[in-house]
Protein backbone atom coordinates (compact mmCIF):
# COMPACT_ATOMS: atom_id res chain seq x y z
CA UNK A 1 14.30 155.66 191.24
CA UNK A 2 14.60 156.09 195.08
CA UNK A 3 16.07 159.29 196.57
CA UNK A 4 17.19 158.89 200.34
CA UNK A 5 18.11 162.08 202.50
CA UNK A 6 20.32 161.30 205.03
CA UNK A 7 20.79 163.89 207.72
CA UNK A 8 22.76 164.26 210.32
CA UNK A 9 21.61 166.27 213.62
CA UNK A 10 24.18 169.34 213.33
CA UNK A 11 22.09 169.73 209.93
CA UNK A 12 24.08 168.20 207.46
CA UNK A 13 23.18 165.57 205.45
CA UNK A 14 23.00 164.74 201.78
CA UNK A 15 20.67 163.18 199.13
CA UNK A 16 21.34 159.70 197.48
CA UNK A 17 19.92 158.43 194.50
CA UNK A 18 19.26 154.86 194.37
CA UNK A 19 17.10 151.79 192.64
CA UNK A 20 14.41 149.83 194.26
CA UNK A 21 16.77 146.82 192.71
CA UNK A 22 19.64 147.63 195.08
CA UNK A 23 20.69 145.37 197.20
CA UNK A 24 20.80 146.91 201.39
CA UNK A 25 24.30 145.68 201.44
CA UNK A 26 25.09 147.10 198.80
CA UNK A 27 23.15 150.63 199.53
CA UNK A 28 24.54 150.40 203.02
CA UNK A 29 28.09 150.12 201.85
CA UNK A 30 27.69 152.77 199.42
CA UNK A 31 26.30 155.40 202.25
CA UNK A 32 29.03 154.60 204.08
CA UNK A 33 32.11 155.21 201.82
CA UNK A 34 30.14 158.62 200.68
CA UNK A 35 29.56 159.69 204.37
CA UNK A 36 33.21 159.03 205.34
CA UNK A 37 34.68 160.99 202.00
CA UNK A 38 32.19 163.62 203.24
CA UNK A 39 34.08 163.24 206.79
CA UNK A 40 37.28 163.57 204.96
CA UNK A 41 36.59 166.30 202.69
CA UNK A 42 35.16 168.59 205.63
CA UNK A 43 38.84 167.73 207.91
CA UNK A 44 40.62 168.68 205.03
CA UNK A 45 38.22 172.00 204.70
CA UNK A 46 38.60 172.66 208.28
CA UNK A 47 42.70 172.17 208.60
CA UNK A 48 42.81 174.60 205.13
CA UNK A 49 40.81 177.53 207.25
CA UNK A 50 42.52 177.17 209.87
CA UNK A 51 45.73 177.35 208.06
CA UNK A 52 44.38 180.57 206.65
CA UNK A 53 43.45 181.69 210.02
CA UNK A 54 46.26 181.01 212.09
CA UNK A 55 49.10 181.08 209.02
CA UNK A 56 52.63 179.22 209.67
CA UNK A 57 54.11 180.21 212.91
CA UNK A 58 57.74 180.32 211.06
CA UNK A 59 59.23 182.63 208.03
CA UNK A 60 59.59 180.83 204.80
CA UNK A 61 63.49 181.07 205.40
CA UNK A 62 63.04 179.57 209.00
CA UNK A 63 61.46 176.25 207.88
CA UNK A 64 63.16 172.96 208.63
CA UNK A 65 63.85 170.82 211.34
CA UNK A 66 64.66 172.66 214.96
CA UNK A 67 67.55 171.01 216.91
CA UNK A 68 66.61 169.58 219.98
CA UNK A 69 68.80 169.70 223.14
CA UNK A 70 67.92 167.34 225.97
CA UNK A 71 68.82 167.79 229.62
CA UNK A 72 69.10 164.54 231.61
CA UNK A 73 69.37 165.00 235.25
């Protein structure tokens, strides 16, 4: 058994557990697809705070689609 940290240089990072059998491809690939869900995950985490934050700008009975008027001159 191997254990990698990988770190990033705002401080985070995570550990990964891994064989001496694995193929770098393969380990490569893997890092990859966990760093992006980690990407993901912390967008998702940031848009739901800042939902909380901020809150909708409209009341519940105000939601839908505004009409638009355009002025062509």
């Amino acid at each position: 058994m191997v254990v990698l940290s990988i770190k990033n240089s705002d401080g985070d990072g995570f550990l990964f557990e891994t064989t001496t059998n694995t193929r770098n491809d393969d380990l490569i690939k893997s890092l990859v697809e966990i760093h992006n869900e980690r990407l993901r995950a912390k967008v998702i985490v940031d848009s739901v705070r800042g939902l909380a934050l901020y809150v909708p700008m409209k009341e519940p009975n105000q939601v839908g689609i505004d009409e638009v008027s355009y002025h062509y001159h």
